[in-house]
PDB file of N, CA and C in Angstrom:
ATOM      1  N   UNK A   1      20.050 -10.547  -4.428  1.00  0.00           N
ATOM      2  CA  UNK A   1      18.609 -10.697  -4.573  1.00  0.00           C
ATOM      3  C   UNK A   1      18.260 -12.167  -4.731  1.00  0.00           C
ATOM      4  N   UNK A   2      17.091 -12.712  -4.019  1.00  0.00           N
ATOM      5  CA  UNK A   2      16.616 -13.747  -4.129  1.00  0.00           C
ATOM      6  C   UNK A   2      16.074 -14.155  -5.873  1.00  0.00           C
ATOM      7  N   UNK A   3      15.982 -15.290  -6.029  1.00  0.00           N
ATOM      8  CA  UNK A   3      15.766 -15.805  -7.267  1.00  0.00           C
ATOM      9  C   UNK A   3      14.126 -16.554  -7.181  1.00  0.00           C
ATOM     10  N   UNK A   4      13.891 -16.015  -5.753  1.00  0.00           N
ATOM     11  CA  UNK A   4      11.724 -16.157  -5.668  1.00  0.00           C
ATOM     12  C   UNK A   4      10.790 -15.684  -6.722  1.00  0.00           C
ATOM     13  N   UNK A   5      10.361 -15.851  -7.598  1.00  0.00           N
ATOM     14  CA  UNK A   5       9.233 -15.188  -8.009  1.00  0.00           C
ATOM     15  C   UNK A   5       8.307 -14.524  -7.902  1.00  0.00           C
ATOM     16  N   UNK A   6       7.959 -14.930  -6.672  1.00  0.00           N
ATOM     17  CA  UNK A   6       6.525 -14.319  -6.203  1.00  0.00           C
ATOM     18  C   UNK A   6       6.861 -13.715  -4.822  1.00  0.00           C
ATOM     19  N   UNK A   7       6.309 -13.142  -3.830  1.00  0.00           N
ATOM     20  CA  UNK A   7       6.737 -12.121  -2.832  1.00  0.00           C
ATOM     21  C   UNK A   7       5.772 -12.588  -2.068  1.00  0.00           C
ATOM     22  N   UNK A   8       6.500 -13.249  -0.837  1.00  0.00           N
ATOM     23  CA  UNK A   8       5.713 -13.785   0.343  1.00  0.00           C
ATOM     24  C   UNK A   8       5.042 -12.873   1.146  1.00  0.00           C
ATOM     25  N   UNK A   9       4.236 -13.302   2.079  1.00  0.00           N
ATOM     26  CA  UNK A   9       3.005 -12.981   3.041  1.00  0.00           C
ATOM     27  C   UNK A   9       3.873 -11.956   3.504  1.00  0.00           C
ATOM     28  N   UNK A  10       5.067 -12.469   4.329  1.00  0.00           N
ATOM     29  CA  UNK A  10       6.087 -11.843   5.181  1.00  0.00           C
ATOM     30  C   UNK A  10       6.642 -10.528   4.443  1.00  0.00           C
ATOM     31  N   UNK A  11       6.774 -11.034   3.025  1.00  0.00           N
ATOM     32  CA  UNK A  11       7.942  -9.607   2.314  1.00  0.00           C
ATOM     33  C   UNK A  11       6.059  -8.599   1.771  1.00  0.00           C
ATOM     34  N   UNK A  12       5.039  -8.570   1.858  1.00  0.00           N
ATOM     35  CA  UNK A  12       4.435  -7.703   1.765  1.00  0.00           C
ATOM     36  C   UNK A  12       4.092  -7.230   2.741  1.00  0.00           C
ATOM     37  N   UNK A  13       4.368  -7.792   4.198  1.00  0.00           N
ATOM     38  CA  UNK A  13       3.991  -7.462   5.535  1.00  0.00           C
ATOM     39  C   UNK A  13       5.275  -6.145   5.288  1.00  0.00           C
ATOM     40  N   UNK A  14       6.474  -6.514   5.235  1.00  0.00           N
ATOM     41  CA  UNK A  14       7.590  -5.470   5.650  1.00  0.00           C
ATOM     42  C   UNK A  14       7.350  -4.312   4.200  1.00  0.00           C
ATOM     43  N   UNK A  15       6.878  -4.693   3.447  1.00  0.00           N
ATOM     44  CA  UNK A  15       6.442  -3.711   2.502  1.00  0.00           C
ATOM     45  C   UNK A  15       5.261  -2.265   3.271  1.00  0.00           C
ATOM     46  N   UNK A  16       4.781  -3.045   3.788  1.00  0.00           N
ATOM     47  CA  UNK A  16       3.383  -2.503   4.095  1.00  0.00           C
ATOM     48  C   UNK A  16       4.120  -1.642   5.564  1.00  0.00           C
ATOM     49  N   UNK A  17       5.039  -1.784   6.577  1.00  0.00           N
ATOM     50  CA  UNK A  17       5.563  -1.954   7.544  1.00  0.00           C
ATOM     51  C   UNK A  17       6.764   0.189   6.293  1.00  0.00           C
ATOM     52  N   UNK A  18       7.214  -0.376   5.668  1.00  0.00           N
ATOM     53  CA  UNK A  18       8.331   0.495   5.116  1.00  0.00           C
ATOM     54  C   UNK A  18       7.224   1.761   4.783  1.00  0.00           C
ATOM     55  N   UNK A  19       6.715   1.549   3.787  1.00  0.00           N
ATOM     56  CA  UNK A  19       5.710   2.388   3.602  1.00  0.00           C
ATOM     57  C   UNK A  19       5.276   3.616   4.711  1.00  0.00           C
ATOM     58  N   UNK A  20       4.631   2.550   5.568  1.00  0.00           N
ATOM     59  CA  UNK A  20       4.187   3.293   6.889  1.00  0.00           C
ATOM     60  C   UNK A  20       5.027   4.302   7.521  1.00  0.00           C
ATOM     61  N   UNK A  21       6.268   3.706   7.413  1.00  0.00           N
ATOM     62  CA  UNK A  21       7.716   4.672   8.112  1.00  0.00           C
ATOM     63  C   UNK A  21       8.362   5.237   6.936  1.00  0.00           C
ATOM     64  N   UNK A  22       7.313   5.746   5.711  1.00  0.00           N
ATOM     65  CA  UNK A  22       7.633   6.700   4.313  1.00  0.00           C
ATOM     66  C   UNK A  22       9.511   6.540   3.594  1.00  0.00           C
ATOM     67  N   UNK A  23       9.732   4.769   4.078  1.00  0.00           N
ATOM     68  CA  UNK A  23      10.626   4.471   3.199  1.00  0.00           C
ATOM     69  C   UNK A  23      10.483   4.798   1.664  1.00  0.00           C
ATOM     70  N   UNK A  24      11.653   4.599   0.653  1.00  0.00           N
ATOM     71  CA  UNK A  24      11.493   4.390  -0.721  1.00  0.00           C
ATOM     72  C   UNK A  24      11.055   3.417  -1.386  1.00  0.00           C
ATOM     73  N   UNK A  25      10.917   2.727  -2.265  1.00  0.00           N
ATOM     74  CA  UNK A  25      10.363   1.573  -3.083  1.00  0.00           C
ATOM     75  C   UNK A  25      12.239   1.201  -2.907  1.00  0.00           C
ATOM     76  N   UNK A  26      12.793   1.819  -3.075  1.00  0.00           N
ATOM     77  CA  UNK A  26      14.085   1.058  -3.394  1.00  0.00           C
ATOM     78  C   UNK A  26      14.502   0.619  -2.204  1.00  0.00           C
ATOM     79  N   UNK A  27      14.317   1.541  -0.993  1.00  0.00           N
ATOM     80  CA  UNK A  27      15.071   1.298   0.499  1.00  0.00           C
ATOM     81  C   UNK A  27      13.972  -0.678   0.682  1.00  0.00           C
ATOM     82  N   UNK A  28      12.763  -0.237   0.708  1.00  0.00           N
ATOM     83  CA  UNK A  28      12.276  -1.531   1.039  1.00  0.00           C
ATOM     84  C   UNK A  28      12.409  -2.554   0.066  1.00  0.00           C
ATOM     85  N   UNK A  29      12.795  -2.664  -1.403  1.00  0.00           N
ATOM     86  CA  UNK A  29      13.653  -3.708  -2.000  1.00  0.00           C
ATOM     87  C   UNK A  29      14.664  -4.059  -1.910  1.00  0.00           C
ATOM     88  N   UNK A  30      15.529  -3.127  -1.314  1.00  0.00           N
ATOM     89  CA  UNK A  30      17.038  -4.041  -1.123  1.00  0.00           C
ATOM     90  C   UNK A  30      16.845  -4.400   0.813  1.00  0.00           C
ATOM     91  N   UNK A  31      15.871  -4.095   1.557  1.00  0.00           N
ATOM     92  CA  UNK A  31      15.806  -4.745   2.708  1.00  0.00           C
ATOM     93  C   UNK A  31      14.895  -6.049   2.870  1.00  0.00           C
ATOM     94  N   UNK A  32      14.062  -6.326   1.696  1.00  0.00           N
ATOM     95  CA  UNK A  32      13.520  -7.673   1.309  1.00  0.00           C
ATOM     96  C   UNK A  32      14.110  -8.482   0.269  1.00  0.00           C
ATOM     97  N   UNK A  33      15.138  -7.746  -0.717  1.00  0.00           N
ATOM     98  CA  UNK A  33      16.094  -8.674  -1.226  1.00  0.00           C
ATOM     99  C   UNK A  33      14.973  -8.582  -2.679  1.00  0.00           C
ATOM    100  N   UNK A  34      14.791  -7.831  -3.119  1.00  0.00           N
ATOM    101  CA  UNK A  34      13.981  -8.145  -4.567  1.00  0.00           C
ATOM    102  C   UNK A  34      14.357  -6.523  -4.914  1.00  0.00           C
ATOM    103  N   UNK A  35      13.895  -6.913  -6.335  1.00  0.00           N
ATOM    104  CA  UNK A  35      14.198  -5.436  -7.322  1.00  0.00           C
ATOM    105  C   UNK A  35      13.428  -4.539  -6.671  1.00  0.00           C
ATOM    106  N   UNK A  36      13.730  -2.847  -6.793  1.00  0.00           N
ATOM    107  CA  UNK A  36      13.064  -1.777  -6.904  1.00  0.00           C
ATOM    108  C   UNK A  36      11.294  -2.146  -7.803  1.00  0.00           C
ATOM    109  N   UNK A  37      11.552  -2.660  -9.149  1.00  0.00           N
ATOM    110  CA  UNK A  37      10.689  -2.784  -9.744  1.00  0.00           C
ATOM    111  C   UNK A  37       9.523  -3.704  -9.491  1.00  0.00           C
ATOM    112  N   UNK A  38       9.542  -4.486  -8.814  1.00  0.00           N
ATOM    113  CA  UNK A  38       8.546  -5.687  -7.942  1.00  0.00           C
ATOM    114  C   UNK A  38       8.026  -4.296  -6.831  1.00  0.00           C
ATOM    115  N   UNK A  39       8.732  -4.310  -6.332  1.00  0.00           N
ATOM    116  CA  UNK A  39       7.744  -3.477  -5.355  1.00  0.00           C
ATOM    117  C   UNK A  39       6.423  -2.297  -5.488  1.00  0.00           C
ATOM    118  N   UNK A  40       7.588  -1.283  -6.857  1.00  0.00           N
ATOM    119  CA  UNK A  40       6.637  -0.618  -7.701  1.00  0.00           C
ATOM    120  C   UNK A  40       6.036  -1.131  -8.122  1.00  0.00           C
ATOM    121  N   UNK A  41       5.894  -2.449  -8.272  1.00  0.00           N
ATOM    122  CA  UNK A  41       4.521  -2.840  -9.393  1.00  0.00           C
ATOM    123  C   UNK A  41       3.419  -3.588  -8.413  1.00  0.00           C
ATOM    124  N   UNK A  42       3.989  -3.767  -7.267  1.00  0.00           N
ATOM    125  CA  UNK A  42       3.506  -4.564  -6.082  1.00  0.00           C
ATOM    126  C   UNK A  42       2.021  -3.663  -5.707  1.00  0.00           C
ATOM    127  N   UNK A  43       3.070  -2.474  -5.037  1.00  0.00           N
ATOM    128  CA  UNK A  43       2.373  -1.528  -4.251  1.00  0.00           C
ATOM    129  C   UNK A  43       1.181  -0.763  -5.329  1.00  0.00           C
ATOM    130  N   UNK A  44       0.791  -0.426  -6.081  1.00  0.00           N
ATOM    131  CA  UNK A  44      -0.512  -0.013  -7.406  1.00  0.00           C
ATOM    132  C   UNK A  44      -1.413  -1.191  -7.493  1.00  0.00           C
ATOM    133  N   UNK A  45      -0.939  -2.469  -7.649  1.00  0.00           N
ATOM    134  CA  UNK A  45      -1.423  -3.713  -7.828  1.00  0.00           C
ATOM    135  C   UNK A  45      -2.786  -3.968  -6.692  1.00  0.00           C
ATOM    136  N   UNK A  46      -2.288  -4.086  -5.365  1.00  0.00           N
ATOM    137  CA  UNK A  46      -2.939  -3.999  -4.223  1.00  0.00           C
ATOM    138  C   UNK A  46      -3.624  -2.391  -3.526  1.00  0.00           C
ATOM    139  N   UNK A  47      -3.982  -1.854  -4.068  1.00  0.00           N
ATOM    140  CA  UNK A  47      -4.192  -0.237  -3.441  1.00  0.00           C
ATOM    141  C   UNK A  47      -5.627  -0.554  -3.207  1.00  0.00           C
ATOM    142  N   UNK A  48      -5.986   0.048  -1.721  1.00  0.00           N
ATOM    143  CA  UNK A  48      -7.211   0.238  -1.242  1.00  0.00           C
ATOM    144  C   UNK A  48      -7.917   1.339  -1.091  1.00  0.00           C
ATOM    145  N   UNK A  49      -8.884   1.858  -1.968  1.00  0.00           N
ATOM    146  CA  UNK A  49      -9.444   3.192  -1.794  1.00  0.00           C
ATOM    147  C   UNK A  49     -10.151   3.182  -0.227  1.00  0.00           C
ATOM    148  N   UNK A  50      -9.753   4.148   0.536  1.00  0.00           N
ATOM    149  CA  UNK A  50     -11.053   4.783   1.889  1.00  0.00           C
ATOM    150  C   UNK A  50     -11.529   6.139   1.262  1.00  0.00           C
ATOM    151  N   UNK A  51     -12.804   5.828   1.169  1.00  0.00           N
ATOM    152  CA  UNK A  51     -13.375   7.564   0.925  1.00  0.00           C
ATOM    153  C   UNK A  51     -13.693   8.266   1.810  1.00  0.00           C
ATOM    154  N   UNK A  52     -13.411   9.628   1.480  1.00  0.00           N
ATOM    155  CA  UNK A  52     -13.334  10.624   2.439  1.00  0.00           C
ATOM    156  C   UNK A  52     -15.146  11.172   2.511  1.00  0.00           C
ATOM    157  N   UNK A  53     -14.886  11.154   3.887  1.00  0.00           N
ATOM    158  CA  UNK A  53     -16.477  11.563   4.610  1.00  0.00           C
ATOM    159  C   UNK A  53     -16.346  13.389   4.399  1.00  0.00           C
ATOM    160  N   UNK A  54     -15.663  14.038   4.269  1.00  0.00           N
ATOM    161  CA  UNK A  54     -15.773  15.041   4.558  1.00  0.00           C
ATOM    162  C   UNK A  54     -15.652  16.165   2.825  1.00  0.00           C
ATOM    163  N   UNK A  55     -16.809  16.799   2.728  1.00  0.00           N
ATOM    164  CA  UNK A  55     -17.381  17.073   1.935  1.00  0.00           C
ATOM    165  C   UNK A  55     -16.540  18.208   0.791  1.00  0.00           C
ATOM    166  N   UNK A  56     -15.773  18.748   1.343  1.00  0.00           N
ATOM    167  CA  UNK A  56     -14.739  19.647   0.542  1.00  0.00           C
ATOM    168  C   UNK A  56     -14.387  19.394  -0.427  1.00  0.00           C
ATOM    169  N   UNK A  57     -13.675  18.291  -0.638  1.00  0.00           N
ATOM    170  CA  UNK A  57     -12.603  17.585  -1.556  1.00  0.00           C
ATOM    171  C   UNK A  57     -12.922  16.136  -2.165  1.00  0.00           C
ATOM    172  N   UNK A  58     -14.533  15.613  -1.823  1.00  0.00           N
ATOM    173  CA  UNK A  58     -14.690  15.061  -1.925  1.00  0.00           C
ATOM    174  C   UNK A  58     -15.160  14.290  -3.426  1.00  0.00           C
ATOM    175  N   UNK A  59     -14.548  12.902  -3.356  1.00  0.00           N
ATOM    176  CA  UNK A  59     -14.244  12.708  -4.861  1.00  0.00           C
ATOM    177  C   UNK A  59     -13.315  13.152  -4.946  1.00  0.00           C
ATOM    178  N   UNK A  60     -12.197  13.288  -4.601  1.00  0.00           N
ATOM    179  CA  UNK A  60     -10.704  14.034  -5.155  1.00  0.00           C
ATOM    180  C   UNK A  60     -10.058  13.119  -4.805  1.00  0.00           C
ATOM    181  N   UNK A  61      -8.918  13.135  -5.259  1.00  0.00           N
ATOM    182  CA  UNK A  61      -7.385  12.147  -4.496  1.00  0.00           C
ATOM    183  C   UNK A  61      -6.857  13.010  -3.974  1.00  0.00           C
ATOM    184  N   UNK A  62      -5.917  12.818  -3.257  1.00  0.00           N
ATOM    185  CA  UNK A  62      -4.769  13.555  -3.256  1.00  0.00           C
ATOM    186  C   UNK A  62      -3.611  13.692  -3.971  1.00  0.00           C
ATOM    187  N   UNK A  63      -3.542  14.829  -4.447  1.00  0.00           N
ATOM    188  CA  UNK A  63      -2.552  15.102  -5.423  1.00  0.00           C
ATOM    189  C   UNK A  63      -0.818  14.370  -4.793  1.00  0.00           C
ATOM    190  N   UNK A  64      -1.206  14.117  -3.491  1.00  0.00           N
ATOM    191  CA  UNK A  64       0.779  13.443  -3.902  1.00  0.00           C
ATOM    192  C   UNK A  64       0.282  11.966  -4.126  1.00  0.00           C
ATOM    193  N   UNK A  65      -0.920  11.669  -4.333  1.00  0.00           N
ATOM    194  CA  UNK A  65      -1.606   9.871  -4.567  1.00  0.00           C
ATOM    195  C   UNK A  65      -0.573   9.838  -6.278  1.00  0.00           C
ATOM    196  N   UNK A  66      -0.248  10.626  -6.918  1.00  0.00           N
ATOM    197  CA  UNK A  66      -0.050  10.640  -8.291  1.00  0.00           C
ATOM    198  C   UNK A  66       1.542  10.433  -8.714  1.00  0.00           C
ATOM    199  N   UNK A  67       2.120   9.955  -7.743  1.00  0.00           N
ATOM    200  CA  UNK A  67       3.756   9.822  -7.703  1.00  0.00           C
ATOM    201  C   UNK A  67       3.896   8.879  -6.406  1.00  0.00           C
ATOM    202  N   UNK A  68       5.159   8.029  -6.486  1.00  0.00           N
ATOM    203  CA  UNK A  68       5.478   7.032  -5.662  1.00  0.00           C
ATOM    204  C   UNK A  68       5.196   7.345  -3.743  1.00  0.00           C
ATOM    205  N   UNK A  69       4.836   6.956  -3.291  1.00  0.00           N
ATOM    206  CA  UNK A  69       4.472   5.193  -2.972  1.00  0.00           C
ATOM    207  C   UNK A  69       3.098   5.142  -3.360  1.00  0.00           C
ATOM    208  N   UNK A  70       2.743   6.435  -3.955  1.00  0.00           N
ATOM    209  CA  UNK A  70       1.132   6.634  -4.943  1.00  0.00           C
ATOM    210  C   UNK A  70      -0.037   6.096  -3.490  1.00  0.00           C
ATOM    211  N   UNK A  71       0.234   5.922  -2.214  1.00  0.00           N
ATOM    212  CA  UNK A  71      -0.588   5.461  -0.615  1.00  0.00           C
ATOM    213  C   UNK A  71      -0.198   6.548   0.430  1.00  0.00           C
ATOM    214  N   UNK A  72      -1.516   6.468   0.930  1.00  0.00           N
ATOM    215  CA  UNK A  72      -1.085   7.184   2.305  1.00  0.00           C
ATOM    216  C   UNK A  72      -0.575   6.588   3.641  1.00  0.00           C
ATOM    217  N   UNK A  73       0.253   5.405   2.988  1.00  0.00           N
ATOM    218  CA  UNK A  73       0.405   4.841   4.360  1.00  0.00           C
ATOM    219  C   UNK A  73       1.493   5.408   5.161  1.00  0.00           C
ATOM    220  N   UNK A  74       2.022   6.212   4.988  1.00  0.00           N
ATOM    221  CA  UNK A  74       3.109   7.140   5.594  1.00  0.00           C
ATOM    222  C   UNK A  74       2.698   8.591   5.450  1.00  0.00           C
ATOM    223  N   UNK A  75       1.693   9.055   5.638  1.00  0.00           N
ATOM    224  CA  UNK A  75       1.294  10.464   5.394  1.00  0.00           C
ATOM    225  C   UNK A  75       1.005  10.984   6.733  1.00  0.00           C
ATOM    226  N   UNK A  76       1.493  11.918   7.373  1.00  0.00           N
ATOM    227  CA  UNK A  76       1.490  12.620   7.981  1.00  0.00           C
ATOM    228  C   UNK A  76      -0.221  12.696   9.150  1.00  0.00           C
ATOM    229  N   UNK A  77      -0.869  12.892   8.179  1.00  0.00           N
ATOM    230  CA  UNK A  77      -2.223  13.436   8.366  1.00  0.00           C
ATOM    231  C   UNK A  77      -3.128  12.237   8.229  1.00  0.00           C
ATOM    232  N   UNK A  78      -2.607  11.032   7.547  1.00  0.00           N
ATOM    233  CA  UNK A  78      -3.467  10.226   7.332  1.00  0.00           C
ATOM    234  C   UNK A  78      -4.468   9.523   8.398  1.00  0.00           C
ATOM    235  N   UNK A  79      -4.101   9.842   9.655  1.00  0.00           N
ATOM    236  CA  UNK A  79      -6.013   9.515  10.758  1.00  0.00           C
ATOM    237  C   UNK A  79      -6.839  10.745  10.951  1.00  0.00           C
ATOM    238  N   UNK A  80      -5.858  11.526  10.200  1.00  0.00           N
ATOM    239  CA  UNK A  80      -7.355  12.905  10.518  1.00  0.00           C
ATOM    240  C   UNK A  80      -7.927  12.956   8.665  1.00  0.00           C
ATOM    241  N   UNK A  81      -9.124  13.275   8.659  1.00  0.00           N
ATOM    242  CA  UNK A  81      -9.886  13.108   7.387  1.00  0.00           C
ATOM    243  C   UNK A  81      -9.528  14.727   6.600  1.00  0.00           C
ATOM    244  N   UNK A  82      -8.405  14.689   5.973  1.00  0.00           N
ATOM    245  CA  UNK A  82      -8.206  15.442   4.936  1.00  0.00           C
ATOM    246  C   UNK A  82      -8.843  15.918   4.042  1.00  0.00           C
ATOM    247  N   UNK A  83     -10.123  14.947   3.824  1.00  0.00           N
ATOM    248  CA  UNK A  83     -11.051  15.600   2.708  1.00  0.00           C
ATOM    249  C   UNK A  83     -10.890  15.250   1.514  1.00  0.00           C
ATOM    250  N   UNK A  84      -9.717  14.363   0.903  1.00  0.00           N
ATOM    251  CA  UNK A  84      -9.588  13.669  -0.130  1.00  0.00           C
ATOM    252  C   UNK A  84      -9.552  12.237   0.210  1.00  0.00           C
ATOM    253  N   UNK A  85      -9.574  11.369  -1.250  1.00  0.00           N
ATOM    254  CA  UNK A  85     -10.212  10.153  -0.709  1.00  0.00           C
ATOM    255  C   UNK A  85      -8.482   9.515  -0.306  1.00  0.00           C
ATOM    256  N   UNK A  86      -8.410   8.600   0.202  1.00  0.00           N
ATOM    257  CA  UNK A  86      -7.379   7.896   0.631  1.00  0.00           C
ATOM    258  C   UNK A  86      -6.804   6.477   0.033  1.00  0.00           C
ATOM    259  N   UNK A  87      -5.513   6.547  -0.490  1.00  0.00           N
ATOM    260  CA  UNK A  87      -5.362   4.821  -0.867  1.00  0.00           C
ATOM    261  C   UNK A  87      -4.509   4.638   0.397  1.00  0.00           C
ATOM    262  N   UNK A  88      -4.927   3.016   0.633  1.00  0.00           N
ATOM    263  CA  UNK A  88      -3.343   2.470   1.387  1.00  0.00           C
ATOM    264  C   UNK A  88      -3.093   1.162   0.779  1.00  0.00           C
ATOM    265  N   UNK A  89      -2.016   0.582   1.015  1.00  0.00           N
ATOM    266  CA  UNK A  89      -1.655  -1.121   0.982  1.00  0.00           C
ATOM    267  C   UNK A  89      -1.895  -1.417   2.503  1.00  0.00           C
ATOM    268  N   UNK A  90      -2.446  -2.430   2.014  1.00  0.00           N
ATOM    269  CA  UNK A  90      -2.947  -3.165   3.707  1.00  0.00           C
ATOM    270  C   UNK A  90      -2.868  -4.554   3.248  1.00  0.00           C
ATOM    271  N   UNK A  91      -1.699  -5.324   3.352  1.00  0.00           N
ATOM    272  CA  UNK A  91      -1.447  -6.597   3.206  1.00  0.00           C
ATOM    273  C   UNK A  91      -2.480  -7.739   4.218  1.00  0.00           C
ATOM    274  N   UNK A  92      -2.892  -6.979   5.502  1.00  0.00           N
ATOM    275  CA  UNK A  92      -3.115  -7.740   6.481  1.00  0.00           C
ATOM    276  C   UNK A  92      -4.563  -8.081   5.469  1.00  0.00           C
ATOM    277  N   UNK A  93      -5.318  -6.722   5.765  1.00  0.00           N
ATOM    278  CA  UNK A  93      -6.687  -6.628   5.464  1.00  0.00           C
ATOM    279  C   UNK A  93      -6.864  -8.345   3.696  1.00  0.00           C
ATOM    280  N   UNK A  94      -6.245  -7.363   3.013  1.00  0.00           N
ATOM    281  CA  UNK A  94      -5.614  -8.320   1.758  1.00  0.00           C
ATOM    282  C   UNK A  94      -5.688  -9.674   2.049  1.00  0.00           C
ATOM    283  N   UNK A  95      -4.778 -10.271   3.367  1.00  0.00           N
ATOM    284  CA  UNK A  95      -5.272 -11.697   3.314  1.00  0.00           C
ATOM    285  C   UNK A  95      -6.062 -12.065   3.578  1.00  0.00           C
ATOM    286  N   UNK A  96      -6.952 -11.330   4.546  1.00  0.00           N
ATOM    287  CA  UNK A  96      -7.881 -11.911   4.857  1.00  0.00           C
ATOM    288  C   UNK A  96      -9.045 -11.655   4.639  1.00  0.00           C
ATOM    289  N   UNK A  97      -9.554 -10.742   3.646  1.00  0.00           N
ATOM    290  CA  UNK A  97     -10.693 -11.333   2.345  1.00  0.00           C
ATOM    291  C   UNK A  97     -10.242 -12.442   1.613  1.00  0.00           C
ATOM    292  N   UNK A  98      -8.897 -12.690   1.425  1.00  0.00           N
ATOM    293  CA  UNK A  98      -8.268 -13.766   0.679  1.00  0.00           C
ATOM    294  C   UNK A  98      -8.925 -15.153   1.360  1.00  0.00           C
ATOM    295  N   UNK A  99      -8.847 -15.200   2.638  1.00  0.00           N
ATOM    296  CA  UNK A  99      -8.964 -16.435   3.345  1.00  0.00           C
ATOM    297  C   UNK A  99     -10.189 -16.325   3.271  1.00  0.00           C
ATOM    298  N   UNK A 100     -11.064 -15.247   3.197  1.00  0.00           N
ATOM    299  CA  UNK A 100     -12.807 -15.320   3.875  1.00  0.00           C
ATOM    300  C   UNK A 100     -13.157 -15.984   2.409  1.00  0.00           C
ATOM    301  N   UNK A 101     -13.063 -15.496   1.393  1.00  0.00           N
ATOM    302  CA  UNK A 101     -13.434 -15.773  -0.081  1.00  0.00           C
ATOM    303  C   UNK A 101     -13.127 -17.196  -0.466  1.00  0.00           C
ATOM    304  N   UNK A 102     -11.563 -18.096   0.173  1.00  0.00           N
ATOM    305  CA  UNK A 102     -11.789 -19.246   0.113  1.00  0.00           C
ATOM    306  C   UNK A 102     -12.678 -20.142   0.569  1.00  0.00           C
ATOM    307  N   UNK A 103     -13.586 -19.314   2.053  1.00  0.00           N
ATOM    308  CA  UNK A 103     -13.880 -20.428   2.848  1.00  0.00           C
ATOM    309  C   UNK A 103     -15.324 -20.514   1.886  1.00  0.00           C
ATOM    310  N   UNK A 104     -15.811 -19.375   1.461  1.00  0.00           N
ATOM    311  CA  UNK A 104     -17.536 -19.315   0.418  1.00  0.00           C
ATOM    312  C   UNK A 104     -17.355 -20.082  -0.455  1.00  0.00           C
ATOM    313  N   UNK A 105     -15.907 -19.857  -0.916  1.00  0.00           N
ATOM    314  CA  UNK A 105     -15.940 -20.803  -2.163  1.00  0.00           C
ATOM    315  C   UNK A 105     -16.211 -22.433  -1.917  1.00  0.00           C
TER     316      UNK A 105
END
């Protein structure tokens, strides 16, 4: 394991990348070289609510939102509207309110 502190652009890109293909928190820490525990604390840290348009379930999570990777970025169903609201990690999206918010500032 690297002795980095902080977790580059790149290692939340392949975070975001593992996820998607419903890796573990652990499989995508030992393929970016950092603890299990950085990642778990990574992936909650950054979570993006999408709310669900469709009126059933609405206002609900989804009950597997409540255990690891706690996102739907590897869910099965996640482009058809399930009816509960949706988290993902979206590193991309992430930087770049990052960059838009520097330029106002």
């Amino acid at each position: 394991m690297t002795k980095h502190k902080h977790l580059t652009f790149s290692d939340r890109l392949d975070i975001e990348s593992g996820l998607r293909n419903s890796k573990t928190f652990t499989l995508i820490a030992s393929q970016i070289g950092k603890d299990p525990s950085t990642v778990s604390k990574e992936v909650p840290k950054h979570i993006q609510v999408k709310k669900s348009s469709v009126h059933s379930n609405k206002g609900n999570n989804c009950p597997k939102l409540c255990k690891p990777p706690y996102v739907c970025n590897g869910c099965p169903i996640k482009n058809r509207d399930c009816g509960f609201n949706k988290q993902f990690y979206n590193q991309l999206k992430l930087e770049w309110d990052k960059r838009a918010s520097r330029k106002v500032s």
